[in-house]
Protein backbone atom coordinates (compact mmCIF):
# COMPACT_ATOMS: atom_id res chain seq x y z
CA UNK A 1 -45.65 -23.09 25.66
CA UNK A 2 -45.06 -20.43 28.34
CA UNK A 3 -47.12 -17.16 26.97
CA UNK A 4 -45.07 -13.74 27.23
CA UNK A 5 -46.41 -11.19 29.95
CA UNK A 6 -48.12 -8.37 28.17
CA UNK A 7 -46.14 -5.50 28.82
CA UNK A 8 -47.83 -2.56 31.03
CA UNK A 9 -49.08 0.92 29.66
CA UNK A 10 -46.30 2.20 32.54
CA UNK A 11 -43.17 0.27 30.65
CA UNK A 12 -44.43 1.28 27.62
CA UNK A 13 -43.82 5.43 29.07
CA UNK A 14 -40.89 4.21 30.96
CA UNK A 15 -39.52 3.20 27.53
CA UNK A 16 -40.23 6.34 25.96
CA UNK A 17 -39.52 8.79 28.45
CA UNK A 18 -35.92 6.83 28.91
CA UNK A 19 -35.47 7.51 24.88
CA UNK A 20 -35.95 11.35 25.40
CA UNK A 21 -33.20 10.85 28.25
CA UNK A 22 -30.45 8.60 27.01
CA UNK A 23 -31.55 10.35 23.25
CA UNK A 24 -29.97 13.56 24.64
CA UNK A 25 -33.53 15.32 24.12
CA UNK A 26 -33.57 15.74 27.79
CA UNK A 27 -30.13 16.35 28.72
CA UNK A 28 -28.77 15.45 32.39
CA UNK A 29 -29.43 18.53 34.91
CA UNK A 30 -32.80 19.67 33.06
CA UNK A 31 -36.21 19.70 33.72
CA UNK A 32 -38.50 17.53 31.95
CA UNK A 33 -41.81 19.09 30.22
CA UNK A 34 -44.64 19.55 33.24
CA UNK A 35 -47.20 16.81 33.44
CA UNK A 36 -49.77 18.36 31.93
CA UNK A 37 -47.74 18.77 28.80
CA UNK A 38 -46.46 15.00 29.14
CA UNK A 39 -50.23 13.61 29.76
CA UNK A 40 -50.88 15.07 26.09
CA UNK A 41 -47.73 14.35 24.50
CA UNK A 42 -47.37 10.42 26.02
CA UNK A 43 -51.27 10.61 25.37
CA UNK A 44 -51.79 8.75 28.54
CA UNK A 45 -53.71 9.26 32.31
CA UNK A 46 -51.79 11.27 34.88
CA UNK A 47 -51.63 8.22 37.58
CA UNK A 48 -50.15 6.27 34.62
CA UNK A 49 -47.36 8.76 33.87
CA UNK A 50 -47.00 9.69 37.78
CA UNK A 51 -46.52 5.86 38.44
CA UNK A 52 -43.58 5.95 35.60
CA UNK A 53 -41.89 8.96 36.69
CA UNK A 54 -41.80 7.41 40.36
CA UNK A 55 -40.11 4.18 39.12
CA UNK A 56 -37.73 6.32 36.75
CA UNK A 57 -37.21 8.12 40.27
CA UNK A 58 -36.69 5.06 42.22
CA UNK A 59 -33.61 4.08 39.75
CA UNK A 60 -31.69 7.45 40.07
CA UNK A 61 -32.80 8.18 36.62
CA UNK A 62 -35.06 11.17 37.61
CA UNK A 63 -35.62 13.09 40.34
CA UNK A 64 -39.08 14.61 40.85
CA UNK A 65 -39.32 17.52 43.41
CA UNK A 66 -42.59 18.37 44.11
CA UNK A 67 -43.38 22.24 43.92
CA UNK A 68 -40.44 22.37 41.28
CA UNK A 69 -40.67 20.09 38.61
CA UNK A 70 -38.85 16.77 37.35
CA UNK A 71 -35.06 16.80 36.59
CA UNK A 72 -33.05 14.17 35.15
CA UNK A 73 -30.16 12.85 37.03
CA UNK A 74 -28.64 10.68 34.95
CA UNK A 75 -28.72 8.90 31.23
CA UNK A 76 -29.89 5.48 32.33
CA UNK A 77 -30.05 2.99 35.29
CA UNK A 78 -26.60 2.15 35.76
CA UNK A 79 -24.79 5.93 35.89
CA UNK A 80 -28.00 6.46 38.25
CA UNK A 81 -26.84 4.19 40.70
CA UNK A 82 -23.17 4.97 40.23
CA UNK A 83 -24.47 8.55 40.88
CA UNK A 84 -25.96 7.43 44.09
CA UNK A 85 -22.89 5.33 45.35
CA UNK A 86 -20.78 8.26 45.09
CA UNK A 87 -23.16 10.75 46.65
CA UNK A 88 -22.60 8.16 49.90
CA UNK A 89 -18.71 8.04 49.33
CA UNK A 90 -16.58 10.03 51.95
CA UNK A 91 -14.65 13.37 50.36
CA UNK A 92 -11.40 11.04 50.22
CA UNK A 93 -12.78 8.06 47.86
CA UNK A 94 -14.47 10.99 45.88
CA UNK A 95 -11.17 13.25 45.43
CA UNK A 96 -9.32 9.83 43.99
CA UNK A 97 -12.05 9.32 41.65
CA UNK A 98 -11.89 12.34 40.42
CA UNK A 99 -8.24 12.07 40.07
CA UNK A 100 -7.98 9.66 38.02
CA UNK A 101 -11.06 11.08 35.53
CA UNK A 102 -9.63 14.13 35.63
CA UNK A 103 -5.77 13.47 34.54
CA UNK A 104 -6.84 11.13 32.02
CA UNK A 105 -9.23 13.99 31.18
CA UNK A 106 -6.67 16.55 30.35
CA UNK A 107 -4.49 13.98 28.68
CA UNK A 108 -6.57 13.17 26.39
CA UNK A 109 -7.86 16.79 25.64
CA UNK A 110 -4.38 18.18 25.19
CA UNK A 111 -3.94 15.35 22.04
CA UNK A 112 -8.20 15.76 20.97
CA UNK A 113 -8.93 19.81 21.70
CA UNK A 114 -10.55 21.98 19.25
CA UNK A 115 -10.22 25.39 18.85
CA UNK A 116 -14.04 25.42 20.12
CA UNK A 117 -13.34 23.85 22.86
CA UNK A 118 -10.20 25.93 24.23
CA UNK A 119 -12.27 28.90 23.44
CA UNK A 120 -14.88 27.55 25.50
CA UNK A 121 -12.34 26.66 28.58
CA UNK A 122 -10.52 29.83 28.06
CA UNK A 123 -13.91 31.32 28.51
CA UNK A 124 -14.66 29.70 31.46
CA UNK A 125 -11.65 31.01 33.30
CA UNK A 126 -12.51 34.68 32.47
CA UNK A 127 -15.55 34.15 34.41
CA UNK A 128 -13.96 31.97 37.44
CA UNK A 129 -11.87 34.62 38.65
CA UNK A 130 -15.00 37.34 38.90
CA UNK A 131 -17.56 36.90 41.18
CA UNK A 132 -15.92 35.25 44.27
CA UNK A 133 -18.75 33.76 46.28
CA UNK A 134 -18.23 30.28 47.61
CA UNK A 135 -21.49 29.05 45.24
CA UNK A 136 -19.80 30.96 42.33
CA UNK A 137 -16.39 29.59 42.53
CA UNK A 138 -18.09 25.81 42.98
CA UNK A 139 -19.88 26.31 39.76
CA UNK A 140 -17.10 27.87 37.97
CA UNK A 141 -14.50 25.09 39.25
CA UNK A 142 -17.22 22.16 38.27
CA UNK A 143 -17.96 24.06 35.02
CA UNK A 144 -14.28 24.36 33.91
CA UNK A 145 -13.61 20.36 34.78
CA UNK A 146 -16.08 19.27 33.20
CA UNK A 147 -15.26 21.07 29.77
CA UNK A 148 -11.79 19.53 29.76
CA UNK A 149 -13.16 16.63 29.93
CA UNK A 150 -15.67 17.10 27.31
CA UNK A 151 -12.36 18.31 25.28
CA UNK A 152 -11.54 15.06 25.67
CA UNK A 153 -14.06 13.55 23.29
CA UNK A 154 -14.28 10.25 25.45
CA UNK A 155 -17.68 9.04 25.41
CA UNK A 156 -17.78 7.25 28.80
CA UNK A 157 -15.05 9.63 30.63
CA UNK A 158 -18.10 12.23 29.80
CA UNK A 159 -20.51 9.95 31.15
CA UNK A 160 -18.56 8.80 34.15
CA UNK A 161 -17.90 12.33 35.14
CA UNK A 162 -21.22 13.78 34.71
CA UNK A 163 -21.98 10.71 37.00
CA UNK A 164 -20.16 12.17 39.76
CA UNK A 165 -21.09 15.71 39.13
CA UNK A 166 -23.50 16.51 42.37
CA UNK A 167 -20.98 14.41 44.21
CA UNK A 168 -18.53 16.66 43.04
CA UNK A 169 -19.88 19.81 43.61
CA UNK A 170 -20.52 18.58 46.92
CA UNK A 171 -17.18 17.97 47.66
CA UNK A 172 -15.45 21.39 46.12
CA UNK A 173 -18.22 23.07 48.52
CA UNK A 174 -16.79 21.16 51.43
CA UNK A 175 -13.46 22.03 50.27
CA UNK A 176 -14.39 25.75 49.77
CA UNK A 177 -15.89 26.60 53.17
CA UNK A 178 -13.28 24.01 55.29
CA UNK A 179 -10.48 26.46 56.27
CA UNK A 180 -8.32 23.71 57.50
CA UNK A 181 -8.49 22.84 53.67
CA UNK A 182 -6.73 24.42 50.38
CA UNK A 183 -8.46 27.12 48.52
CA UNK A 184 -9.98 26.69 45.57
CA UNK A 185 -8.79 29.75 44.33
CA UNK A 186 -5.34 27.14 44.37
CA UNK A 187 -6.58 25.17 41.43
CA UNK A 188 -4.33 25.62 38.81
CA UNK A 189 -7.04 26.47 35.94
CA UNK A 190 -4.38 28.30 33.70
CA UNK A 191 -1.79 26.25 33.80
CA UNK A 192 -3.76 23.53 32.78
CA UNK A 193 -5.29 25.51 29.92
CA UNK A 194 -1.86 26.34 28.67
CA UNK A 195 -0.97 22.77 28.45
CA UNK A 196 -4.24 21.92 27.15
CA UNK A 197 -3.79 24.28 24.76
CA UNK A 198 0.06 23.55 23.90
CA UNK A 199 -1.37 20.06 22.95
CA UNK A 200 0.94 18.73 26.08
CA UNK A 201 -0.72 15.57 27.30
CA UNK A 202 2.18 14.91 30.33
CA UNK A 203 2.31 18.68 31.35
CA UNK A 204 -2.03 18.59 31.17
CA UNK A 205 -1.88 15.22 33.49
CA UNK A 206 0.44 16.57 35.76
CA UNK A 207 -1.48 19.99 36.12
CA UNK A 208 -4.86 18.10 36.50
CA UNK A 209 -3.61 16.12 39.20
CA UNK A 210 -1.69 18.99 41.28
CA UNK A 211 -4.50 20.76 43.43
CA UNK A 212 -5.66 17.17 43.64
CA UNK A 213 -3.19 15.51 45.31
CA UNK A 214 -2.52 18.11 47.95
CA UNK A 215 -6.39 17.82 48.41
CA UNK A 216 -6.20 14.60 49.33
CA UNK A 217 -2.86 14.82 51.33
CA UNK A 218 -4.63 17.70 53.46
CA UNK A 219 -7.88 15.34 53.62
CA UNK A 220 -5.99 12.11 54.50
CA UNK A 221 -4.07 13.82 57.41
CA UNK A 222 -7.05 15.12 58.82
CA UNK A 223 -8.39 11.41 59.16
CA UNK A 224 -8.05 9.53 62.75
């Protein structure tokens, strides 16, 4: 009879590091406890829990940068990767991805919203339209999107679009500073909470999709 490895001390805090991550104990876009505090809590040597950070690294999971800390990327292996595929996509195969989260998105939040959660997005577009740098208006673009689609209450549109998030914000940045491009300032945020809020799921779709699609018509004719 074959005999069953022995897993490693390093699984064994692989394992339990991923539980604090897919758990929701570490949420995506934090920073993990510093080592010293881990070495106690994990109750293991630093090269041990330095050798399972690196392979949590290595899978998109985490993302250690030295002089700063660890942050965690994404809930598990596979939105890692899908986080990493994206981050090499070109600004057109990202803007239809996003499309099609995003009107789905609003869809669904126009039939699932909670007052919570329209006070949160109406929130959100008090604060867009003040300070008007280009990081500023990134954040409060990203920030907006992503709580209509947490008004969704889909489970894996949340964790598909927090996938895509850097990607994202890499993308409105591009589309911010690219004068040959459409504002940001052109995103219809407030029309799209109105039909969020109206509990209108066509009128929501349609709204989501708008700045999108002449995006992608400005970014498609731009192409060779």
């Amino acid at each position: 009879m074959r005999s069953v490895p022995r897993r490693s001390l390093v699984d064994e805090v692989i394992d339990r590091i991923r539980e604090e991550v897919t758990s929701g104990r570490w949420p995506v876009g934090t920073r993990i406890p510093a080592e010293p505090q881990l070495v106690e809590q994990l109750g293991v040597a630093r090269n041990t829990l330095r050798e399972a950070l690196r392979a949590l690294s290595h899978v998109g999971v985490l993302d250690v940068r030295h002089g700063d800390g660890t942050y965690v990327l994404a809930r598990d292996e596979s939105q890692g990767a899908l986080r990493r595929r994206l981050e090499l996509a070109d600004l057109l195969d990202l803007l239809a991805v996003r499309r099609g989260l995003e009107v789905e998105a609003a869809r669904q939040a126009a039939l699932r919203r909670t007052r919570q959660d329209l006070a949160r997005l109406r929130r959100l577009v008090t604060r867009r339209s003040g300070d008007g740098t280009v990081d500023a208006r990134v954040e409060g673009a990203l920030d907006f999107h992503t709580a209509v689609v947490a008004a969704s209450h889909n489970p894996l549109l949340v964790d598909l679009y927090d996938a895509i998030a850097s990607a994202s914000s890499a993308g409105m940045r591009q589309a911010a500073t690219d004068p040959a491009l459409p504002d940001l300032d052109d995103d219809p945020h407030t029309e799209l909470l109105d039909a969020v809020a109206d509990g209108d799921p066509e009128r929501a779709g349609t709204a989501a999709a708008r700045h999108l699609d002449i995006l992608i018509h400005s970014v498609r004719h731009r192409l060779p």
